[in-house]
N, C-alpha and C. Protein backbone atom coordinates (compact mmCIF):
# COMPACT_ATOMS: atom_id res chain seq x y z
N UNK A 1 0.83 -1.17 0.00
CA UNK A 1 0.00 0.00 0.00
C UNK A 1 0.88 1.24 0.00
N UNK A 2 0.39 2.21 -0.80
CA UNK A 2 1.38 3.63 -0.63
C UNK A 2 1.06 4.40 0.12
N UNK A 3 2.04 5.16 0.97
CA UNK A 3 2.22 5.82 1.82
C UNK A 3 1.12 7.31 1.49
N UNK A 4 0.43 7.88 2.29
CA UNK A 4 -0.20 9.03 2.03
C UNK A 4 0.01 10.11 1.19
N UNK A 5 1.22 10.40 1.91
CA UNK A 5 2.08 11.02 1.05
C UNK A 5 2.07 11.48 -0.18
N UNK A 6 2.33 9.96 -0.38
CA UNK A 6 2.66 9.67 -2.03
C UNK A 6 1.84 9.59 -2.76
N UNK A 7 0.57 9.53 -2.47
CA UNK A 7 -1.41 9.67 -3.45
C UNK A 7 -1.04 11.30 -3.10
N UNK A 8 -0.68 11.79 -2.04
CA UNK A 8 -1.37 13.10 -2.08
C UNK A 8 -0.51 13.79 -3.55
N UNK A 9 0.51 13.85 -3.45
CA UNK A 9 1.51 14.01 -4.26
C UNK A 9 1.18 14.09 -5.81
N UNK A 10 0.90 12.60 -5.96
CA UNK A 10 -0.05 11.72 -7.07
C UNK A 10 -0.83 13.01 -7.83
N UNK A 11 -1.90 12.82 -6.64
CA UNK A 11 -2.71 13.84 -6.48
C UNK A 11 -2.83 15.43 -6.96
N UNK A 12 -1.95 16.09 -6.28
CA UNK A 12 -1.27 17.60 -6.30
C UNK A 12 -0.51 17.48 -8.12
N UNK A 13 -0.15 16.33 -8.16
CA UNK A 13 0.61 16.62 -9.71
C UNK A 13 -0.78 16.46 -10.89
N UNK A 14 -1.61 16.23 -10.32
CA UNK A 14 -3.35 15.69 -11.78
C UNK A 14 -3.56 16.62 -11.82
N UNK A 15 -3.60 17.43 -10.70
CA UNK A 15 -4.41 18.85 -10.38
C UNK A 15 -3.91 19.90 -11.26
N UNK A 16 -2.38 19.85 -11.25
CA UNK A 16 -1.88 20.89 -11.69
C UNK A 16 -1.74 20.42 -13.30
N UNK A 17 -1.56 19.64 -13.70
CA UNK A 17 -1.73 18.98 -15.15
C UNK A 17 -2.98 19.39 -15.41
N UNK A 18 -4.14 19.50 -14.88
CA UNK A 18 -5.96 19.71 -15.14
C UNK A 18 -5.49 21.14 -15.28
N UNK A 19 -5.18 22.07 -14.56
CA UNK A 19 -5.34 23.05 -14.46
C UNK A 19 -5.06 24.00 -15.61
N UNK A 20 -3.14 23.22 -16.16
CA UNK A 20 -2.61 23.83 -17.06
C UNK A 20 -3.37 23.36 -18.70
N UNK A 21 -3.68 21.79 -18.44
CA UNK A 21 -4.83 21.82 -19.39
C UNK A 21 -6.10 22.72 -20.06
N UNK A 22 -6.38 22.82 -19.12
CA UNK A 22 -7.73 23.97 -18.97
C UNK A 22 -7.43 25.42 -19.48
N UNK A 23 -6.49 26.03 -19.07
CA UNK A 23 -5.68 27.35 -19.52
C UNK A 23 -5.56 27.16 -20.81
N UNK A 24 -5.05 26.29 -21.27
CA UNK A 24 -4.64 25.94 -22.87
C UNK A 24 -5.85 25.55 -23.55
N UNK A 25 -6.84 24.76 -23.17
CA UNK A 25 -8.02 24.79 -23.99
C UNK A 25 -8.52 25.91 -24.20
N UNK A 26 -8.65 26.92 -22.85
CA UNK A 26 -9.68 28.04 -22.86
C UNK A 26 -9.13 29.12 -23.65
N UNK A 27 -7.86 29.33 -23.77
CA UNK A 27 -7.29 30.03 -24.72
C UNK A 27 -8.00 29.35 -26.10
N UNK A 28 -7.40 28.40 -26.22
CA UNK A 28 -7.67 27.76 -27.78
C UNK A 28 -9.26 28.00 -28.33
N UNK A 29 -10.09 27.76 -27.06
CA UNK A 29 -11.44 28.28 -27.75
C UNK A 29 -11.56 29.40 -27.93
N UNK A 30 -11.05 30.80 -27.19
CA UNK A 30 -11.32 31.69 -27.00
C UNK A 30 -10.39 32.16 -28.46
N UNK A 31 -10.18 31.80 -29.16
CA UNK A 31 -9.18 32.29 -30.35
C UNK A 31 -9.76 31.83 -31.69
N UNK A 32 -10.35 30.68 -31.34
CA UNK A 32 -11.39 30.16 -31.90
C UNK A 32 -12.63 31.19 -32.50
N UNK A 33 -13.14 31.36 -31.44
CA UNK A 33 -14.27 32.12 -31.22
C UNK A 33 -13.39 33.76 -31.68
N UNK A 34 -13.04 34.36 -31.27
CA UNK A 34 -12.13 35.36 -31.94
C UNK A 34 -12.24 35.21 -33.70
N UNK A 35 -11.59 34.43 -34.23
CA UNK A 35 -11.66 34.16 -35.63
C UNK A 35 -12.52 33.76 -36.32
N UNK A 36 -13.05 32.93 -35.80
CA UNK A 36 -14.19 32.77 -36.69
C UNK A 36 -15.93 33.08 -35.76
N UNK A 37 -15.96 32.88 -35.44
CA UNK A 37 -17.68 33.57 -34.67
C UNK A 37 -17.41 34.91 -34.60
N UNK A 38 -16.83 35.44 -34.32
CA UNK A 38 -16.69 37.00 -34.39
C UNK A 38 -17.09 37.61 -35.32
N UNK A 39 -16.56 37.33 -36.48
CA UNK A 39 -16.65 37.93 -38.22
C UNK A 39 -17.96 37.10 -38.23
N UNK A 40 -18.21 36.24 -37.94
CA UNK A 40 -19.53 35.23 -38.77
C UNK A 40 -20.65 35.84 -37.75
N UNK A 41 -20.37 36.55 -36.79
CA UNK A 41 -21.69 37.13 -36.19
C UNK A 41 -22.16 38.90 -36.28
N UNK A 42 -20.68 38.98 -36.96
CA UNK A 42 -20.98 40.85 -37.63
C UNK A 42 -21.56 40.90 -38.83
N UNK A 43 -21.15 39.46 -39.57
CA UNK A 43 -21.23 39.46 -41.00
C UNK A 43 -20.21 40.00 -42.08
N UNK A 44 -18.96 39.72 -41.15
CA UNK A 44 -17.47 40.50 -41.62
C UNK A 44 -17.24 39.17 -42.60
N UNK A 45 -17.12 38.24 -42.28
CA UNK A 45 -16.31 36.97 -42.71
C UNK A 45 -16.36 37.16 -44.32
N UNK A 46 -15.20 36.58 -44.77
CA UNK A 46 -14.93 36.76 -46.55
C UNK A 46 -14.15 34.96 -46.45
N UNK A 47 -14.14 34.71 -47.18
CA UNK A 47 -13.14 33.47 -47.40
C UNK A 47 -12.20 33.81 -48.24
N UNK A 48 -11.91 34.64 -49.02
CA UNK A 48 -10.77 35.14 -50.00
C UNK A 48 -10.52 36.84 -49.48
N UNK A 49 -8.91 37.13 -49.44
CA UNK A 49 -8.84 38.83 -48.98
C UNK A 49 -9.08 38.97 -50.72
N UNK A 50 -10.29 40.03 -50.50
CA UNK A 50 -10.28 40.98 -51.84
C UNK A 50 -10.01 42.47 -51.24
N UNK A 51 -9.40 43.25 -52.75
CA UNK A 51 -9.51 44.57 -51.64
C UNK A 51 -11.13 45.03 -51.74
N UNK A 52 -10.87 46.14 -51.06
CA UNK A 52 -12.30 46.15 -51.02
C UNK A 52 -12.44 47.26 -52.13
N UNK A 53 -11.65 47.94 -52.73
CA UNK A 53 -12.13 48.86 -53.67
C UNK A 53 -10.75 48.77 -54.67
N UNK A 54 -11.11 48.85 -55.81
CA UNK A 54 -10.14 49.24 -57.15
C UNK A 54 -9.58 50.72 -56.85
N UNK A 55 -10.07 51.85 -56.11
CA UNK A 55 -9.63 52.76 -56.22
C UNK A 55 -8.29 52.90 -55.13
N UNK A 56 -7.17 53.21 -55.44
CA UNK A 56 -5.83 53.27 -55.05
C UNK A 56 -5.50 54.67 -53.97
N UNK A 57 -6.60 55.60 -54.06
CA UNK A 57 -6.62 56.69 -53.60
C UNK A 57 -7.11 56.17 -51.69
N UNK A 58 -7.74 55.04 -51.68
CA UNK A 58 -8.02 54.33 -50.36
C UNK A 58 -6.76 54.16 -49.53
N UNK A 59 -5.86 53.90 -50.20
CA UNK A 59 -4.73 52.68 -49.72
C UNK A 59 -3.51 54.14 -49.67
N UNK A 60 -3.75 55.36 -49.60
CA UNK A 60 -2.60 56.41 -49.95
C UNK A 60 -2.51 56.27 -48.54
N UNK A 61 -3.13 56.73 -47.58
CA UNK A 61 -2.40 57.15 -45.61
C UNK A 61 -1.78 55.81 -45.77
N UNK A 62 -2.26 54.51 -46.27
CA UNK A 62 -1.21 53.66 -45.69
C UNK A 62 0.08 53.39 -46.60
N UNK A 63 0.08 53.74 -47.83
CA UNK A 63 1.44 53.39 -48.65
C UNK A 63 1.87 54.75 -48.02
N UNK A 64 1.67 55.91 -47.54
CA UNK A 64 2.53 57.29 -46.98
C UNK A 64 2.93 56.84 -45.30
N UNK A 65 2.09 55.99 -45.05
CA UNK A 65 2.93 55.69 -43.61
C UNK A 65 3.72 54.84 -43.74
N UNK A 66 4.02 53.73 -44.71
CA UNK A 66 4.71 52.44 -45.25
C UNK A 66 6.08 53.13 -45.14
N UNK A 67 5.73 53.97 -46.16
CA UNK A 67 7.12 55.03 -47.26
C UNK A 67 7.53 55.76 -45.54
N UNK A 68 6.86 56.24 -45.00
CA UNK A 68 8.11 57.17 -44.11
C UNK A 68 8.37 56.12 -42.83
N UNK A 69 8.06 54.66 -42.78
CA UNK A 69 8.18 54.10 -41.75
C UNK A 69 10.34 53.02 -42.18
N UNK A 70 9.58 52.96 -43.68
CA UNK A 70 11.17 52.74 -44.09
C UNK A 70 11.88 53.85 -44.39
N UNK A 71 11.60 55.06 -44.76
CA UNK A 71 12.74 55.98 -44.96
C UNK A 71 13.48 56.23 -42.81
N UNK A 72 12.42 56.16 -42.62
CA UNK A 72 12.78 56.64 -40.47
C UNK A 72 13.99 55.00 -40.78
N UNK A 73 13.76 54.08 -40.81
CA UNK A 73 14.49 52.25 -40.81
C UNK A 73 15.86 52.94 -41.60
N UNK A 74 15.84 53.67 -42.89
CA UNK A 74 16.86 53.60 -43.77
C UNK A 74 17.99 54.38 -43.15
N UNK A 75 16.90 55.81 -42.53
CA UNK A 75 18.20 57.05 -41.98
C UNK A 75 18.60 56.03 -40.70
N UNK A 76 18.25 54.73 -39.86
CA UNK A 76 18.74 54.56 -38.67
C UNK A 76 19.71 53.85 -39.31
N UNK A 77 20.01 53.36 -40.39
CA UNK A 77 20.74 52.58 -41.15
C UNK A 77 20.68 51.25 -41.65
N UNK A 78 18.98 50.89 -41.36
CA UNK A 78 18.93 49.52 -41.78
C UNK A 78 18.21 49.38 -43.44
N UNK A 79 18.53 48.49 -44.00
CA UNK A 79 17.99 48.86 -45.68
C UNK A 79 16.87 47.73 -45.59
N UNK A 80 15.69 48.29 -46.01
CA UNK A 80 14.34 47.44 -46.44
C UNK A 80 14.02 48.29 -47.61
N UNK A 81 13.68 46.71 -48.44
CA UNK A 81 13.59 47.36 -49.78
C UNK A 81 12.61 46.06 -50.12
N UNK A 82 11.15 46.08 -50.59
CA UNK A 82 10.30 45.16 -50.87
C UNK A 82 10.68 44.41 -52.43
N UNK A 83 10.57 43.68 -52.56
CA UNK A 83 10.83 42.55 -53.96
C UNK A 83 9.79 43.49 -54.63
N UNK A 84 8.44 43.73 -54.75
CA UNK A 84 7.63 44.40 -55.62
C UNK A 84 7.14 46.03 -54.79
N UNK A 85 7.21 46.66 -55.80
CA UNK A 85 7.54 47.96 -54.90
C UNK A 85 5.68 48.33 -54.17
N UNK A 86 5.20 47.38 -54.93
CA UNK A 86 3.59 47.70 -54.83
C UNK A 86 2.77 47.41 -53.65
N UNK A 87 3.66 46.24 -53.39
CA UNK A 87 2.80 45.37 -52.19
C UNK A 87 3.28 45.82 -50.90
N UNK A 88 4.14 46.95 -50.49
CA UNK A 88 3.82 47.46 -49.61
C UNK A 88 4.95 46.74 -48.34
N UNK A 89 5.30 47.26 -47.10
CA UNK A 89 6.12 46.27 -46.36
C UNK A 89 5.30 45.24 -45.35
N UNK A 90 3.60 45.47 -45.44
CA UNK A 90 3.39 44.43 -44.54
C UNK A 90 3.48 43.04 -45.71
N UNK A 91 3.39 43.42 -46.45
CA UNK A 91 3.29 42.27 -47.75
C UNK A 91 4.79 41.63 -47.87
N UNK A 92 5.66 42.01 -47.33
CA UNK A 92 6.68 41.19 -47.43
C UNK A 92 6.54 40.39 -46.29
N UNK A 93 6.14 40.64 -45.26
CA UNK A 93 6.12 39.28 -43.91
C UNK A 93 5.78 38.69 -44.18
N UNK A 94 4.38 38.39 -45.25
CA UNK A 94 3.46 37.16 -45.43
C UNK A 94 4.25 36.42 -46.77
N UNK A 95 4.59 35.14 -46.62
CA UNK A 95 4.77 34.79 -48.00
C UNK A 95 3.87 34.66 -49.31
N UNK A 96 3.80 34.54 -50.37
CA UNK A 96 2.80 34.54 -51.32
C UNK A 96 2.16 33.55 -51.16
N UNK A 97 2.51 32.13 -51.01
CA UNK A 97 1.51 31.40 -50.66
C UNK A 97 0.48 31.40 -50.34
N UNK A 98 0.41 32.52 -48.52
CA UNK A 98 -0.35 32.81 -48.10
C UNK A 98 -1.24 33.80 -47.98
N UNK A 99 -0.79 34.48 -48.92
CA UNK A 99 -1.37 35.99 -49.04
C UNK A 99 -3.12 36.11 -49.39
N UNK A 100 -3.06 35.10 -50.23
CA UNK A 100 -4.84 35.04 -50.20
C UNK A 100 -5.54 34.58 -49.48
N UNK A 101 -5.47 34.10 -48.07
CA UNK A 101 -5.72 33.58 -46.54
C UNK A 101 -6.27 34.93 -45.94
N UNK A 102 -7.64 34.62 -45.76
CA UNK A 102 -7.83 35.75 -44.66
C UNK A 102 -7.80 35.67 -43.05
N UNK A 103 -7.92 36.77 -42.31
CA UNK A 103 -6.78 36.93 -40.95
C UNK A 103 -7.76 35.57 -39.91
N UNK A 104 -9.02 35.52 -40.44
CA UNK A 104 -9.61 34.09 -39.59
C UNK A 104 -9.25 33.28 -39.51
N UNK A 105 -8.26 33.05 -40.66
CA UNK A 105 -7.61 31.17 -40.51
C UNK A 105 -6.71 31.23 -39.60
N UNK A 106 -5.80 32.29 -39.43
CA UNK A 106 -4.92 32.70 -38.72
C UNK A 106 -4.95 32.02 -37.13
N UNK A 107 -6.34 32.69 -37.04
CA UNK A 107 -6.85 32.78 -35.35
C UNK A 107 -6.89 31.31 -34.83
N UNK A 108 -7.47 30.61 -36.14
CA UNK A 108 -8.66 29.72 -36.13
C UNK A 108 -7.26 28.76 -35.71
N UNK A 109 -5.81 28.67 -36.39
CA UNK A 109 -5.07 27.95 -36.75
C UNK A 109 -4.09 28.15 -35.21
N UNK A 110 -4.30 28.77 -34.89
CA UNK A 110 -3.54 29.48 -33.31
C UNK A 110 -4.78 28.75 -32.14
N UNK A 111 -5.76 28.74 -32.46
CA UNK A 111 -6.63 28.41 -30.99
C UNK A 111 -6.73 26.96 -31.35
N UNK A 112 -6.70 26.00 -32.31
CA UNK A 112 -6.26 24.20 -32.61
C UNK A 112 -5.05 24.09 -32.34
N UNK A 113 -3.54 24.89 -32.42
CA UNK A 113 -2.74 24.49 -31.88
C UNK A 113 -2.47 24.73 -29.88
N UNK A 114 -3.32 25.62 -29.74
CA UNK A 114 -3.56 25.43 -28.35
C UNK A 114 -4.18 24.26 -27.86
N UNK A 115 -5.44 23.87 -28.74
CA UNK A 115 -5.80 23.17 -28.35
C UNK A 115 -5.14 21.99 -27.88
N UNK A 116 -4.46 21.62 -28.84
CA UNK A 116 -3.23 20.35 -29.27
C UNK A 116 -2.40 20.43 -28.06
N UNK A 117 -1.99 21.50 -27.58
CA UNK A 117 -1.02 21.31 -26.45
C UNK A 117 -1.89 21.00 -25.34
N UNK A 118 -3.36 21.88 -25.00
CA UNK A 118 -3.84 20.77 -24.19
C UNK A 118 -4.15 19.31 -23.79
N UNK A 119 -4.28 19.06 -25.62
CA UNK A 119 -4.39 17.01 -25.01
C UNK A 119 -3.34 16.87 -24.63
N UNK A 120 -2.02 17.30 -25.56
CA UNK A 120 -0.59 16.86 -25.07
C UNK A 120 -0.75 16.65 -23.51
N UNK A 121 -0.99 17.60 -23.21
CA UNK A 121 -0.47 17.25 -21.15
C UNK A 121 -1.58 16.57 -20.62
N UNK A 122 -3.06 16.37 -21.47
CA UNK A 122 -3.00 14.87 -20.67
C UNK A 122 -2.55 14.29 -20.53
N UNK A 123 -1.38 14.02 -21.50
CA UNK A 123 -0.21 12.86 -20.99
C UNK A 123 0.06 12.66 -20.49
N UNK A 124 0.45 13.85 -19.50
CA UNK A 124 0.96 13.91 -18.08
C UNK A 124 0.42 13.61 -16.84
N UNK A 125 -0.46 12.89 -17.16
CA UNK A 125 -1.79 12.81 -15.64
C UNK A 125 -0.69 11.53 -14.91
N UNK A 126 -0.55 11.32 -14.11
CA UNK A 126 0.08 10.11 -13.00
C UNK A 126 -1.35 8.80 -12.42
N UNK A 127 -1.00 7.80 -13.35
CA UNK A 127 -1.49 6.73 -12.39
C UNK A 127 -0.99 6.49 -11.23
N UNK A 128 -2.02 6.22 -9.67
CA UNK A 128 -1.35 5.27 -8.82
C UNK A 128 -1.43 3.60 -8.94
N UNK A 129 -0.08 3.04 -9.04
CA UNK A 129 0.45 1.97 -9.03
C UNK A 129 0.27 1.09 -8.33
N UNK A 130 -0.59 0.10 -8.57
CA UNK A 130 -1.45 -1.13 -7.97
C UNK A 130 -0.32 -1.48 -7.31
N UNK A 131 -0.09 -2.29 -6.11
CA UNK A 131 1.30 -3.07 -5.60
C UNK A 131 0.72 -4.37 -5.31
């Protein structure tokens, strides 16, 4: 038979495995719900980024904040210079692959890998050991 102790122990380690479980699910739904119920309950949701207008005169405050956010980068001395001068510098973080992905999958793809780390540490639950 095992010593008290050693169930309580047992014990104290499920708890804290449940606990950190739980944190990691509730995130994962809550990111979930962020990405996709959010947009699907405003009526935002798109499945393809289109822009939203042909007119280029939309997109000027942000190609003028783009342009003086690398000229401020260039005078500190670092050089950014985009492969196509069009797409702008948030368009270089994203690779092309992904560029036609809108920001829901994102979320959606961040609150399943939470999820994932929660089953992971069920792993961690401790049987007590028949003797």
């Amino acid at each position: 038979m095992k010593s008290q102790t050693e169930l309580d122990w047992i014990a104290k380690h499920n708890e804290r495995v449940k606990l950190r479980t739980s944190f990691f699910n509730t995130v994962g739904i809550g990111l979930i719900g962020f990405g996709f119920l959010r947009p699907l309950a405003e009526g935002t949701i798109s499945f393809w980024n289109e822009p939203l207008t042909e007119d280029p005169r939309q997109y000027a405050d942000i190609i003028q904040q783009t342009a003086d956010l690398i000229r401020a980068w260039e005078a500190a001395g670092m050089r950014v210079v985009p492969d196509d001068p069009d797409q702008g510098f948030l368009g270089m973080l994203v690779p092309d692959w992904l560029q036609f992905m809108p920001s829901w999958v994102y979320w959606i793809a961040a609150g399943l890998a939470f999820h994932a780390v929660a089953v992971y540490n069920l792993g961690n639950l401790r049987k007590e050991k028949k003797s």
